[in-house]
Protein backbone atom coordinates (compact mmCIF):
# COMPACT_ATOMS: atom_id res chain seq x y z
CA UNK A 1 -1.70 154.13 -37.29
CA UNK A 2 0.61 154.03 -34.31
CA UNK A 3 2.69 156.99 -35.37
CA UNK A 4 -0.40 159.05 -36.18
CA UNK A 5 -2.46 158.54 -33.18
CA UNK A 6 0.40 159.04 -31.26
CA UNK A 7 1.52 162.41 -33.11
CA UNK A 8 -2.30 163.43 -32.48
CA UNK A 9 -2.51 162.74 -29.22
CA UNK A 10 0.56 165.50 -29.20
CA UNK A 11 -1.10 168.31 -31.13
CA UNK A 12 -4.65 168.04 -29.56
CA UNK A 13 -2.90 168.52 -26.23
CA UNK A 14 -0.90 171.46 -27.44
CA UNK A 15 -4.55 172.78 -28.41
CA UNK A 16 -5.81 172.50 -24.70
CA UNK A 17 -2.46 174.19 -23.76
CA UNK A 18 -3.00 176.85 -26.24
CA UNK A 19 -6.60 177.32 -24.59
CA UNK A 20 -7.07 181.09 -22.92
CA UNK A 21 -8.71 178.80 -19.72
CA UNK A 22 -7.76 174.90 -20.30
CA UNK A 23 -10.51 174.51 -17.61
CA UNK A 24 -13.33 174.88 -20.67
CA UNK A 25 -13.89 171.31 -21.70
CA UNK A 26 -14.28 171.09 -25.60
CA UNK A 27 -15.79 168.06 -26.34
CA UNK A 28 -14.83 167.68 -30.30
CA UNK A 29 -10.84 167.58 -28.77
CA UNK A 30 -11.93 165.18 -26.15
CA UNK A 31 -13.79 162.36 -28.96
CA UNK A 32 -10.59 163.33 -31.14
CA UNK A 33 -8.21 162.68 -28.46
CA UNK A 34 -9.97 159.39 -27.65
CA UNK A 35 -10.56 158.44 -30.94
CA UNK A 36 -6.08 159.17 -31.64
CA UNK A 37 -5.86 156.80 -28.25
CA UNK A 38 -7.92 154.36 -29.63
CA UNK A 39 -6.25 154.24 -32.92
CA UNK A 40 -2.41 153.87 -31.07
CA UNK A 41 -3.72 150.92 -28.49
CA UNK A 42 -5.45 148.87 -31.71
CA UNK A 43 -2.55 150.42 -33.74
CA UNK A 44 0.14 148.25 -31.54
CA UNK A 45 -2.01 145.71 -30.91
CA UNK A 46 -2.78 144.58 -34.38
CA UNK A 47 0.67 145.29 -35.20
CA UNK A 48 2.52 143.37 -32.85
CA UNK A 49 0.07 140.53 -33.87
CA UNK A 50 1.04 140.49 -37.63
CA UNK A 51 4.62 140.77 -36.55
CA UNK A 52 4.33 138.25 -34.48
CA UNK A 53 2.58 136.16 -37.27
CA UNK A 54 5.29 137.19 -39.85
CA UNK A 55 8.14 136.53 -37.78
CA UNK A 56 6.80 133.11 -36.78
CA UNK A 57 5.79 132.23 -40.20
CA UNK A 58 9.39 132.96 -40.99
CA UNK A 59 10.66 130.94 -38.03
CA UNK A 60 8.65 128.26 -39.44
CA UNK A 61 9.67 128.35 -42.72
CA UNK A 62 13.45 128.50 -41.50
CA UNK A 63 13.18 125.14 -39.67
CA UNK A 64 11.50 123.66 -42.22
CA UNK A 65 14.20 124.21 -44.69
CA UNK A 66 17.28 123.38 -42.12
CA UNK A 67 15.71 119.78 -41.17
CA UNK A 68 15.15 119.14 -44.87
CA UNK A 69 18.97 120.40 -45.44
CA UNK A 70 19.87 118.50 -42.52
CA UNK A 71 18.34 115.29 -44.22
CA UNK A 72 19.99 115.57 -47.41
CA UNK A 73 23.41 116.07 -45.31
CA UNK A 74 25.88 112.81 -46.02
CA UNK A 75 26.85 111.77 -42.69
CA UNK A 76 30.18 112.50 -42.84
CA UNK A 77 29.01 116.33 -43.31
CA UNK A 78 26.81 115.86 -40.70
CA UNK A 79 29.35 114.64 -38.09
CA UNK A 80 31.70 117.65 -39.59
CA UNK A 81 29.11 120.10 -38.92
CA UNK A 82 27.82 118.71 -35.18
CA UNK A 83 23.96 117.92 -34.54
CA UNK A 84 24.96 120.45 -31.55
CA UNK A 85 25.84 123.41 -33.82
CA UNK A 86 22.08 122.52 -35.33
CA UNK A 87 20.45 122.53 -32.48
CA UNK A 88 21.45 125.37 -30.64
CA UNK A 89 21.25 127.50 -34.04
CA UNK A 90 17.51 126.28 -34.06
CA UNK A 91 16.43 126.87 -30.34
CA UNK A 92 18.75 130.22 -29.55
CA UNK A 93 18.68 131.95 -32.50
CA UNK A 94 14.64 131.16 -32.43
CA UNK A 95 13.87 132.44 -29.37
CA UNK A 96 15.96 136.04 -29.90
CA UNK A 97 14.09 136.36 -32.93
CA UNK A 98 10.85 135.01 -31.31
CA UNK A 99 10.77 138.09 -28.76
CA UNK A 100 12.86 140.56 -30.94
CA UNK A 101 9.36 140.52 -32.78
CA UNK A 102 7.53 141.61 -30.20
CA UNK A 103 9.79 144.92 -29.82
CA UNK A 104 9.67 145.98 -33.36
CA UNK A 105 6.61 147.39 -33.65
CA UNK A 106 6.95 150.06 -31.24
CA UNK A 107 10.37 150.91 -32.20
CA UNK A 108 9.92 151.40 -35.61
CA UNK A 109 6.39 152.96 -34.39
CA UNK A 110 8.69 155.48 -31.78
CA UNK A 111 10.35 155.87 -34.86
CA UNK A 112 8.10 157.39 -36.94
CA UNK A 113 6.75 159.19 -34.25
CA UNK A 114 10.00 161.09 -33.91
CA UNK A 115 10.24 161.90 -37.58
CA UNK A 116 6.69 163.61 -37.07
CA UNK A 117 7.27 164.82 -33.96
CA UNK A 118 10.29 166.87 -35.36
CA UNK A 119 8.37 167.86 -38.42
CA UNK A 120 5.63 169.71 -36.04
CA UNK A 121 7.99 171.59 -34.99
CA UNK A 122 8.37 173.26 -37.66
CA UNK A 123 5.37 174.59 -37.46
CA UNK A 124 5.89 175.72 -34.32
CA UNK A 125 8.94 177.52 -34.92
CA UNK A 126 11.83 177.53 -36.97
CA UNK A 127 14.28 178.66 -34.61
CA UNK A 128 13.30 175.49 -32.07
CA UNK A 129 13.17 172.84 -34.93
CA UNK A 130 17.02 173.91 -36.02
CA UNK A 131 17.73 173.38 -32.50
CA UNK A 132 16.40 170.27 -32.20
CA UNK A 133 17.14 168.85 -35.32
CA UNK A 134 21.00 170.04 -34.95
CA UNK A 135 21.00 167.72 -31.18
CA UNK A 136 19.00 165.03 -32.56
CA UNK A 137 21.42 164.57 -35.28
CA UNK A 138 24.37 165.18 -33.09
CA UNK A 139 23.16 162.81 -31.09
CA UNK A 140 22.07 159.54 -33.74
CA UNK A 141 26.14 160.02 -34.67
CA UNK A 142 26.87 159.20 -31.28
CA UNK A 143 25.05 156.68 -30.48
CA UNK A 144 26.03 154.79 -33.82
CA UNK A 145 29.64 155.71 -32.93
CA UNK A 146 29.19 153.75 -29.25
CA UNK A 147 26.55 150.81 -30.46
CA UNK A 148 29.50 150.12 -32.92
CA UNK A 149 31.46 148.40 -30.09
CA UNK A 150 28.43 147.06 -28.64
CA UNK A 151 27.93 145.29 -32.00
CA UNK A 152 31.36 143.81 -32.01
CA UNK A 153 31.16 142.96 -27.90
CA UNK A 154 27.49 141.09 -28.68
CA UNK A 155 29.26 139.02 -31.69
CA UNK A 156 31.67 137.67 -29.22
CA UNK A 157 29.16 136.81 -26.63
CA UNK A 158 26.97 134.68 -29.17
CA UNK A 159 29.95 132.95 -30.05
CA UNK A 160 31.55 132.66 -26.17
CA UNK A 161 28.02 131.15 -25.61
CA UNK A 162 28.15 128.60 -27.99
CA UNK A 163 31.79 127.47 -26.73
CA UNK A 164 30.31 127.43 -23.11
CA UNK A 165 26.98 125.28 -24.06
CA UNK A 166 29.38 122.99 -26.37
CA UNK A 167 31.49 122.25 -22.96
CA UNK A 168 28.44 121.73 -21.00
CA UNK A 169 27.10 119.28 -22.91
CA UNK A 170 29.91 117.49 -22.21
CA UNK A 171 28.56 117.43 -18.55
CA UNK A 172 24.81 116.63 -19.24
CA UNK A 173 26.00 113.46 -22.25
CA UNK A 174 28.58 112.45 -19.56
CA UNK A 175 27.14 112.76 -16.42
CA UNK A 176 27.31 108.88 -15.34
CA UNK A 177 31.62 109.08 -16.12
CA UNK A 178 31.20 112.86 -14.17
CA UNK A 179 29.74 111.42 -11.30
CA UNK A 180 31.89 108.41 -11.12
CA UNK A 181 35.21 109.53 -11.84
CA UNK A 182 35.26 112.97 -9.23
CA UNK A 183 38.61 114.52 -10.46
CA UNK A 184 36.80 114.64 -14.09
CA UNK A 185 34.10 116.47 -13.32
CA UNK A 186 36.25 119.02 -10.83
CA UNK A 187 38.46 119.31 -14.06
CA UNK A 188 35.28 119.55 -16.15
CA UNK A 189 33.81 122.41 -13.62
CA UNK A 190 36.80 124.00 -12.76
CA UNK A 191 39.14 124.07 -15.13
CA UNK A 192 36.79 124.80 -18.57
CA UNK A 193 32.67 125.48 -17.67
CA UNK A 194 33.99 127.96 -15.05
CA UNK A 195 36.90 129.78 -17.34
CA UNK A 196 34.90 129.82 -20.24
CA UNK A 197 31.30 131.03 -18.15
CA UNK A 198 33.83 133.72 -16.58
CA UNK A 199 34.82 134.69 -20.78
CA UNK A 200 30.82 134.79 -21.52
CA UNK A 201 30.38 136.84 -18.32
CA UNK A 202 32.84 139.20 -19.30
CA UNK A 203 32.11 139.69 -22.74
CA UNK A 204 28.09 139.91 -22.04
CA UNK A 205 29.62 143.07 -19.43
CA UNK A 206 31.03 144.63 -22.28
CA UNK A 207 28.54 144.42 -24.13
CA UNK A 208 26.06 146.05 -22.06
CA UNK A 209 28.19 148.54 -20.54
CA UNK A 210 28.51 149.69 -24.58
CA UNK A 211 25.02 149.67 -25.23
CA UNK A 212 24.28 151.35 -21.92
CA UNK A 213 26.92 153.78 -22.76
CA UNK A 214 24.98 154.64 -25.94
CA UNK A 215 21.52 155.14 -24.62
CA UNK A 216 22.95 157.30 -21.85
CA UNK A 217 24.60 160.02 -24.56
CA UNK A 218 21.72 159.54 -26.67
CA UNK A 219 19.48 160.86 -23.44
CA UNK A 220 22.09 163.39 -22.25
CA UNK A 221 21.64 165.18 -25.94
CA UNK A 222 18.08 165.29 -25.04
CA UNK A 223 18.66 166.72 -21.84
CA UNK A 224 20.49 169.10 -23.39
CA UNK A 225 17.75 169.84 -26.11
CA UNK A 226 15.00 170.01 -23.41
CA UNK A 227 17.28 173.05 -21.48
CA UNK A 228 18.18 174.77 -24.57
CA UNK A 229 13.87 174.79 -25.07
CA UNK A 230 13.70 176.15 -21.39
CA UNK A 231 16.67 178.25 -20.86
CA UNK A 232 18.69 179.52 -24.86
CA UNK A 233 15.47 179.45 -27.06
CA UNK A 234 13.00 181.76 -24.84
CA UNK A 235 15.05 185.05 -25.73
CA UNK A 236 15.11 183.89 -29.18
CA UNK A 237 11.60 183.10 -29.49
CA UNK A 238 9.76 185.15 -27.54
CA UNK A 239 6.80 183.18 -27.64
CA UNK A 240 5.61 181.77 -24.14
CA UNK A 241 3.03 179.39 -25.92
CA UNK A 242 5.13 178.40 -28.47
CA UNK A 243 8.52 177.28 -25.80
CA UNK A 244 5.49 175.69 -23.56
CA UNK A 245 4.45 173.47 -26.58
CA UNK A 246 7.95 172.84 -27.77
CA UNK A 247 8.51 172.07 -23.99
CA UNK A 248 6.53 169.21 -23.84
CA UNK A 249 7.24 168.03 -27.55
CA UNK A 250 10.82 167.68 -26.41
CA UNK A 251 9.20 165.61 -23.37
CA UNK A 252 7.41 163.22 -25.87
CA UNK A 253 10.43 162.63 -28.42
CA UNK A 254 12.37 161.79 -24.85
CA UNK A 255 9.58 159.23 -24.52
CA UNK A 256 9.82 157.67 -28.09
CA UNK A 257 13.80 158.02 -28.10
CA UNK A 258 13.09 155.62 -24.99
CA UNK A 259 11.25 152.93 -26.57
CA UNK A 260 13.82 152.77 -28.87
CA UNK A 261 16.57 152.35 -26.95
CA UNK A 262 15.18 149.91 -25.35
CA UNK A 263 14.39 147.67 -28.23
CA UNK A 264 18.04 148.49 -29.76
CA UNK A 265 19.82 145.24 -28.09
CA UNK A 266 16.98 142.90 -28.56
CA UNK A 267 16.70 144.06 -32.35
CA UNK A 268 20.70 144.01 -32.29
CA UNK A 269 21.03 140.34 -31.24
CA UNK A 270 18.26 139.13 -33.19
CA UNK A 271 20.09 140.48 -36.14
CA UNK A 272 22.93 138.61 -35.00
CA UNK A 273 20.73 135.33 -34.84
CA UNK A 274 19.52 135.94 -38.39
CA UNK A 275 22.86 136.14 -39.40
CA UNK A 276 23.85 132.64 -37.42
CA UNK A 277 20.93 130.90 -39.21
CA UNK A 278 21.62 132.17 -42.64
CA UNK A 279 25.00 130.98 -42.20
CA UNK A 280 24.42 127.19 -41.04
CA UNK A 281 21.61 127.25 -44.16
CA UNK A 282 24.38 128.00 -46.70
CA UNK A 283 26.66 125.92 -44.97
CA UNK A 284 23.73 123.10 -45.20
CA UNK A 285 23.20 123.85 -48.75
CA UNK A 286 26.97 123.81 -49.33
CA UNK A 287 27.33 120.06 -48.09
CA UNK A 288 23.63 118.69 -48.90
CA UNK A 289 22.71 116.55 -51.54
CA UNK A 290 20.97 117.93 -54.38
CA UNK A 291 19.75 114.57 -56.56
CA UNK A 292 16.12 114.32 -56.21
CA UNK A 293 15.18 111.26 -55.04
CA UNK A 294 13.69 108.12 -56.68
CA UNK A 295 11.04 105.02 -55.93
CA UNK A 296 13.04 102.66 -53.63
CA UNK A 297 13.98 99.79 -55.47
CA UNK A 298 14.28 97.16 -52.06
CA UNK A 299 15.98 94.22 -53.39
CA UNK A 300 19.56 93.09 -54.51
CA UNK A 301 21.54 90.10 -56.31
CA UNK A 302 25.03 91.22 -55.26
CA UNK A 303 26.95 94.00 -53.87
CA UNK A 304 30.27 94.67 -54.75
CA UNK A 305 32.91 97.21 -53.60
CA UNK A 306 35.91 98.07 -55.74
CA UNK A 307 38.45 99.44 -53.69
CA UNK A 308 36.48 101.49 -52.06
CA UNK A 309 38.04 104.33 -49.53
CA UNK A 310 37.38 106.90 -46.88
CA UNK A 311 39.35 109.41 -44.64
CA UNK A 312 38.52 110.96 -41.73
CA UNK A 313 39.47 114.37 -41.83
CA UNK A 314 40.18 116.80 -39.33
CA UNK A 315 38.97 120.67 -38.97
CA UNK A 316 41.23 121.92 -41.67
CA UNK A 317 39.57 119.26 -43.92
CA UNK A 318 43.30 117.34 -44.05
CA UNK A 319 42.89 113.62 -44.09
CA UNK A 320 43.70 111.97 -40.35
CA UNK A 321 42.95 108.49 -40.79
CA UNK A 322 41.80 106.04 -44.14
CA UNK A 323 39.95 102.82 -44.27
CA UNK A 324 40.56 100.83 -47.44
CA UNK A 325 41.15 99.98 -49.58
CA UNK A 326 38.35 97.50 -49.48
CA UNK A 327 37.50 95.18 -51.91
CA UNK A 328 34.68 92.36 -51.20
CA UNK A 329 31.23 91.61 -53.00
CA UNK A 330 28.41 90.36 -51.18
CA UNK A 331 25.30 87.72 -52.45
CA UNK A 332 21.64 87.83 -51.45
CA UNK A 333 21.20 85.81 -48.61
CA UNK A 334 24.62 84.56 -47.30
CA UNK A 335 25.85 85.64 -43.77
CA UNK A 336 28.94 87.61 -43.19
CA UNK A 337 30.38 87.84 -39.65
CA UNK A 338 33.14 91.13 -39.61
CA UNK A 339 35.38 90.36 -36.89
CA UNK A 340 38.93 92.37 -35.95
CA UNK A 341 40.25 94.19 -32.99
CA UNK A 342 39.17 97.47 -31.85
CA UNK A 343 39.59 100.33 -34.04
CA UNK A 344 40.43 97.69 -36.85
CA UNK A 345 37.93 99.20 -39.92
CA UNK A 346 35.03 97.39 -39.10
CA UNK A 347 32.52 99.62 -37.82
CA UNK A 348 33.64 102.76 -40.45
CA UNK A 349 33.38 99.72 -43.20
CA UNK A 350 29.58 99.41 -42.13
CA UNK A 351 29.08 103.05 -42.63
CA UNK A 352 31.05 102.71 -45.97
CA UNK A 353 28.70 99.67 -47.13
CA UNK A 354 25.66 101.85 -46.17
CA UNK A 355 27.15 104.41 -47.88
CA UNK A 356 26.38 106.55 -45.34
CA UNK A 357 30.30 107.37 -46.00
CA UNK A 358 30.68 107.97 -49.92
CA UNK A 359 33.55 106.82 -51.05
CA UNK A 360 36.79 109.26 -51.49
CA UNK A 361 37.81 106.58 -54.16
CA UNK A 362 36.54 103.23 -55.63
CA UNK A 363 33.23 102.13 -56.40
CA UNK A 364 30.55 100.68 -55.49
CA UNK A 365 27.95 98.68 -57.60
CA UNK A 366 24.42 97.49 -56.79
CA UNK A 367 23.55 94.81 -59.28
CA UNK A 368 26.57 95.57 -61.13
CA UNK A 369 25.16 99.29 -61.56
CA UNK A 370 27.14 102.62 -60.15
CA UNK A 371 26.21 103.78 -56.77
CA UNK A 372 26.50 107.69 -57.07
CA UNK A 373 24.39 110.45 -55.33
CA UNK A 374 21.67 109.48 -57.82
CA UNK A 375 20.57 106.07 -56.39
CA UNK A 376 22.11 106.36 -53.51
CA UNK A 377 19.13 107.09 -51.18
CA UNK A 378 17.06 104.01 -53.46
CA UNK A 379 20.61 101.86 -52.49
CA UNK A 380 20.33 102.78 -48.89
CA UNK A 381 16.81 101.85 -48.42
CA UNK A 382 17.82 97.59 -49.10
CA UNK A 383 19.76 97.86 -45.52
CA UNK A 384 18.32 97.86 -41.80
CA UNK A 385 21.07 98.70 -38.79
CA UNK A 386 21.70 98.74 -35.46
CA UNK A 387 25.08 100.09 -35.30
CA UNK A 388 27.06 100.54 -32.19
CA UNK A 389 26.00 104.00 -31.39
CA UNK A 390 22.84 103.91 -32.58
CA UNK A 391 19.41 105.82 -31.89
CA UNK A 392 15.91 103.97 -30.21
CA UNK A 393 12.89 106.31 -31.22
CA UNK A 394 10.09 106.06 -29.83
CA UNK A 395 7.96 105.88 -32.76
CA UNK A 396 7.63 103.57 -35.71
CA UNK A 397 8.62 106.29 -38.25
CA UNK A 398 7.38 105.59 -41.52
CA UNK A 399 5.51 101.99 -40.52
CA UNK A 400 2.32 102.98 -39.50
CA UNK A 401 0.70 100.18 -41.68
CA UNK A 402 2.38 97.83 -38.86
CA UNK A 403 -0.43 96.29 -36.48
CA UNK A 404 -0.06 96.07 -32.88
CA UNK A 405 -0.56 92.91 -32.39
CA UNK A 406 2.77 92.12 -34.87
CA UNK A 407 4.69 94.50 -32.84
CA UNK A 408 4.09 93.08 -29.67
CA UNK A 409 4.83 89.49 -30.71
CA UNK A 410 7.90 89.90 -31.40
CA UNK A 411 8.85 92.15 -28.40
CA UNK A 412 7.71 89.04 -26.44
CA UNK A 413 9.86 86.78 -28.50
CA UNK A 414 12.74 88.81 -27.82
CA UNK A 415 11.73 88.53 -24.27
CA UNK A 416 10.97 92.26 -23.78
CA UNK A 417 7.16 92.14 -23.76
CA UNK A 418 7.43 92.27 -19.83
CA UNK A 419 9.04 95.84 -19.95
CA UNK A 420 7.68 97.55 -22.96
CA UNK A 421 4.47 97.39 -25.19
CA UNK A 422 3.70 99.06 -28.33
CA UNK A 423 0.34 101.17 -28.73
CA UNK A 424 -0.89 104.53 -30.62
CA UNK A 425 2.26 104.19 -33.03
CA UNK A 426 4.95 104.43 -29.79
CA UNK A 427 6.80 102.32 -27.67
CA UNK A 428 5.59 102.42 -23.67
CA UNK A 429 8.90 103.37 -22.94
CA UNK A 430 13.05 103.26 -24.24
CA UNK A 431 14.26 103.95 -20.73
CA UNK A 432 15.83 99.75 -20.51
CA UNK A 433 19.06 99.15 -20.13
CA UNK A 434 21.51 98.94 -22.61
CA UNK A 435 21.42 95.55 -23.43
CA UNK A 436 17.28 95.81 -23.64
CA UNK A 437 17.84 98.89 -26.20
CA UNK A 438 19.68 97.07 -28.57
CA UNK A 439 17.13 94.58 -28.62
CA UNK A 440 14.06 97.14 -28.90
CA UNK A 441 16.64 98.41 -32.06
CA UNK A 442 16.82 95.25 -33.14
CA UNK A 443 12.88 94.71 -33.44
CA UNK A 444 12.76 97.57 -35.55
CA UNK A 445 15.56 96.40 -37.51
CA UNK A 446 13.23 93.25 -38.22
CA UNK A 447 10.22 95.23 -39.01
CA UNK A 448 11.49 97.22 -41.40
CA UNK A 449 11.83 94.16 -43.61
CA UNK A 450 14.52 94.77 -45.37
CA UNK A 451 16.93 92.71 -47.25
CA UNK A 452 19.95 93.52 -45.61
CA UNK A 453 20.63 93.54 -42.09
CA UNK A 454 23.61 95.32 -40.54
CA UNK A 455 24.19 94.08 -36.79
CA UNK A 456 27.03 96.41 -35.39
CA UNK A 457 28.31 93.74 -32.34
CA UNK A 458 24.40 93.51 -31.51
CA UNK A 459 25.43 90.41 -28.88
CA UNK A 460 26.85 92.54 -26.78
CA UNK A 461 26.02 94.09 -23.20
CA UNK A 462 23.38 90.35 -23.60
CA UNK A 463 22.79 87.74 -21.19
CA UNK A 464 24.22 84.78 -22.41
CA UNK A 465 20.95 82.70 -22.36
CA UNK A 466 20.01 85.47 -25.32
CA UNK A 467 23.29 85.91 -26.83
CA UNK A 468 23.16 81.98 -27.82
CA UNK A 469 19.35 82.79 -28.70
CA UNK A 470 20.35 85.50 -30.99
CA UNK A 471 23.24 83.33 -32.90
CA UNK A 472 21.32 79.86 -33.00
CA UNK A 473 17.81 80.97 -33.65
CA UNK A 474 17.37 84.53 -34.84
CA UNK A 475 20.25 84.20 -37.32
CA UNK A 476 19.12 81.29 -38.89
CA UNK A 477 15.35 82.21 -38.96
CA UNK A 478 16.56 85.40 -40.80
CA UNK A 479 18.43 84.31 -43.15
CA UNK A 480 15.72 81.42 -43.81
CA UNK A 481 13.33 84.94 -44.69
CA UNK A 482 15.48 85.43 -47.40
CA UNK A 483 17.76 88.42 -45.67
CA UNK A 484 21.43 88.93 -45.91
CA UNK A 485 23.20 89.32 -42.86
CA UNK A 486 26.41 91.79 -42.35
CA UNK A 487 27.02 91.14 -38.51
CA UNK A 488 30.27 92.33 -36.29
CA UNK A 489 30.99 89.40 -33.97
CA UNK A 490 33.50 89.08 -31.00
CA UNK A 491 31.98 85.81 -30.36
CA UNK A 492 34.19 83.33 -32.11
CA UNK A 493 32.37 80.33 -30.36
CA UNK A 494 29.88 81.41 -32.99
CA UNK A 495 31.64 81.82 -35.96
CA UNK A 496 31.09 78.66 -37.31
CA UNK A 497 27.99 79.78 -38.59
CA UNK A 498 28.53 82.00 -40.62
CA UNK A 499 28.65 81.49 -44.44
CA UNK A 500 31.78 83.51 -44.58
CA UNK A 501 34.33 85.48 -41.88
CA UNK A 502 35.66 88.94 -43.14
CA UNK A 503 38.82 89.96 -40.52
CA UNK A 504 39.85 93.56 -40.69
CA UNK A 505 42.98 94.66 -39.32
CA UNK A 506 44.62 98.15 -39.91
CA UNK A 507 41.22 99.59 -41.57
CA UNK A 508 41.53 96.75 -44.36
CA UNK A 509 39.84 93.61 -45.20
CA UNK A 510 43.25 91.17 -43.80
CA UNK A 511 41.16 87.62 -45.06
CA UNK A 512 37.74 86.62 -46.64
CA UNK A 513 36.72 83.04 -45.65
């Protein structure tokens, strides 16, 4: 509709040119000319609209797969692949496609418009549509020839970008050390945001100085069509009306060549943004589990792991660092304190019992059954956490049938109902400090009900007035529910309560008592 309107909008005025006095108003080329206008403004409009609609639905559909990828990610994947490289695949790449959908329409509209314009021509004359067609041509190999560069320079910026928001991250997750520790964040500034801003800079330069450098010859051939129409075709032609109409022909196709130009870089780096999503989707697929998953089965005799292993691996996917073997069952409803030095197994082992780490060898079994990829989402669901790094949402996910009232008992019993409250399904507020966060995580924990609790050194960054409340009262009254507890302890003034001590040292278990 776009193409046509605008192609009759062309002709009709090369009727009033052809016109003996163009004075003489005919009013059947005046509705038709109207009626061609009409048809290009709803034209656009209605497409951009349904591109706008497609592309979204697209976007939607796209972000609906990667967090469902992203889900069935183990977490060793996940940490491999970065929740940053998610992200800012998600919100970049979005956007460029986002407004890359507005520009479409009129370039492939332009487009078309060309491709008609050139074939009216030929009506007009032979001798002008050879002409143009031979610069038009000349000139498509040309630009291809310089956007080929451009292609290459805008590849480099997306990923000099990502480098430069991965380093800046560093600033905004570490802004407390930044401001603290001055030499850091001069370092941080200095000597990597600004090097590797200066490499974006430079890089975004090239690119534009290619793409420029294409539209430029792309016009100059059309300069050079529209004074071979004025100055070498007249002679040839002899036709005043006929080099007037091809005249301003060659003026519209300079129009349309315009529009798409413009749209050429926009269309160019939303390619490139495609591209970037289709990628982190296969590489999502790649890692995710595929094992549909089953009714959650929320309850437990013993746990046992047969030396059971896992290596951290570095970018090359070469093993760095192993903890296990371990070998240690677990009954319903004793309490196990994990205790060690730092960097001693304990906190990896926690991921390993979870099995949010699969094993690289051993086994685990749930009631002496196999824990594979088939139960293992139906196994995970018998453990609550709050490990060490662990996240406070501000919503009850998944426990809407919890009441209020419940809820804001027990942040009152854990001596938090002063600070936050819990209405509408979300928490008044997370911003507490950091010992008040673990606390709020460790409410949730206890709503979640589940018969396994994993307390990742939960004691700490307490007072000690709750510290003593949490080992003397809240341990016992758990384990009196019926729940097993897992907890990593520093406090060995405490440890005498415990059922049994685990001690790690050197990523293995060193004693059971």
């Amino acid at each position: 509709m776009i193409t046509a309107g605008t192609v009759s909008m062309m002709a009709l005025i090369n009727v009033v040119i052809e016109r003996a006095d163009p004075r003489d108003l005919d009013i059947v080329t005046l509705i038709l000319f109207v009626l061609a206008a009409a048809g290009v403004l709803v034209g656009q409009t209605l497409g951009q609209r349904i591109s706008a609609h497609t592309v979204e639905t697209m976007m939607n559909a796209i972000r609906q797969r990667i967090v469902s990828k992203t889900r069935r990610l183990e977490y060793s994947d996940f940490e491999a692949i970065g929740g940053t490289r998610i992200y800012d695949a998600l919100t970049r790449n979005g956007a460029l496609i986002s407004e890359a959908s507005v520009a479409v329409v009129p370039a492939y509209a332009a487009m078309g418009s060309l491709v008609l314009g050139g074939i009216y021509t030929v009506l007009l004359s032979s001798a002008v549509f050879g002409a143009l067609a031979a610069i038009i041509v000349t000139s498509i190999l040309f630009f291809r020839l310089n956007m080929r560069k451009a292609r290459v320079a805008m590849g480099e910026a997306s990923m000099a970008e990502t480098a430069y928001l991965k380093t800046f991250k560093d600033l905004l997750g570490g802004f407390k050390e930044v401001r603290l520790h001055r030499p850091r964040g001069d370092d941080l500034q200095e000597g990597h945001l600004a090097p590797k801003s200066m490499a974006l800079l430079m890089v975004r330069i090239r690119a534009a100085a290619s793409t420029t450098t294409a539209g430029t010859v792309s016009l100059l051939f059309f300069y050079i069509m529209l004074g071979t129409i004025c100055f070498i075709l007249p002679p040839i032609v002899d036709d005043a009306a006929v080099i007037a109409q091809s005249i301003y022909v060659s003026v519209f196709l300079l129009s349309t060549v315009e529009t798409i130009l413009r749209s050429v870089p926009l269309v160019t780096r939303a390619t490139f943004a495609m591209n970037d999503l289709e990628s982190l989707e296969a590489e999502l697929e790649q890692h995710g589990d595929s094992a549909k998953y089953g009714p959650e089965r929320a309850e437990f005799e013993t746990i046992s792991l047969e030396k059971v292993t896992f290596n951290y691996r570095n970018s090359s996917g070469e093993p760095v660092a192993t903890t296990g073997p371990v070998d240690l069952s677990i009954r319903r409803g004793e309490t196990l304190f994990c205790v060690g030095g730092n960097g001693s197994g304990k906190s990896t082992f926690m991921k390993m019992l979870c099995r949010l780490y699969p094993p690289n060898s051993g086994t685990i079994r749930w009631d002496g059954a196999l824990v594979d990829s088939g139960n293992a989402s139906a196994y995970r669901a018998l453990f609550s956490t709050v490990y060490s790094d662990f996240h406070l949402f501000g919503h009850l996910y998944g426990m809407t049938d919890i009441g209020e009232d419940t809820v804001n008992g027990l942040l009152a019993e854990l001596g938090l109902g002063a600070k936050v409250s819990y209405a509408n399904g979300a928490f008044s507020t997370t911003e507490l400090s950091t010992g008040q966060r673990k606390r709020l995580a460790f409410a949730v924990a206890i709503l979640e009900d589940r018969p396994i609790m994993v307390l990742d050194e939960l004691s700490a960054d307490q007072d000690p007035e709750f510290r003593d409340h949490f080992y003397r009262d809240w341990l016992p009254k758990l384990k009196a529910e019926g729940r097993t507890l897992i907890v990593v302890s520093h406090d060995d003034r405490y440890f005498g309560l415990a059922d049994r001590i685990v001690t790690f040292r050197d990523g293995r278990i060193a004693d059971a008592v």
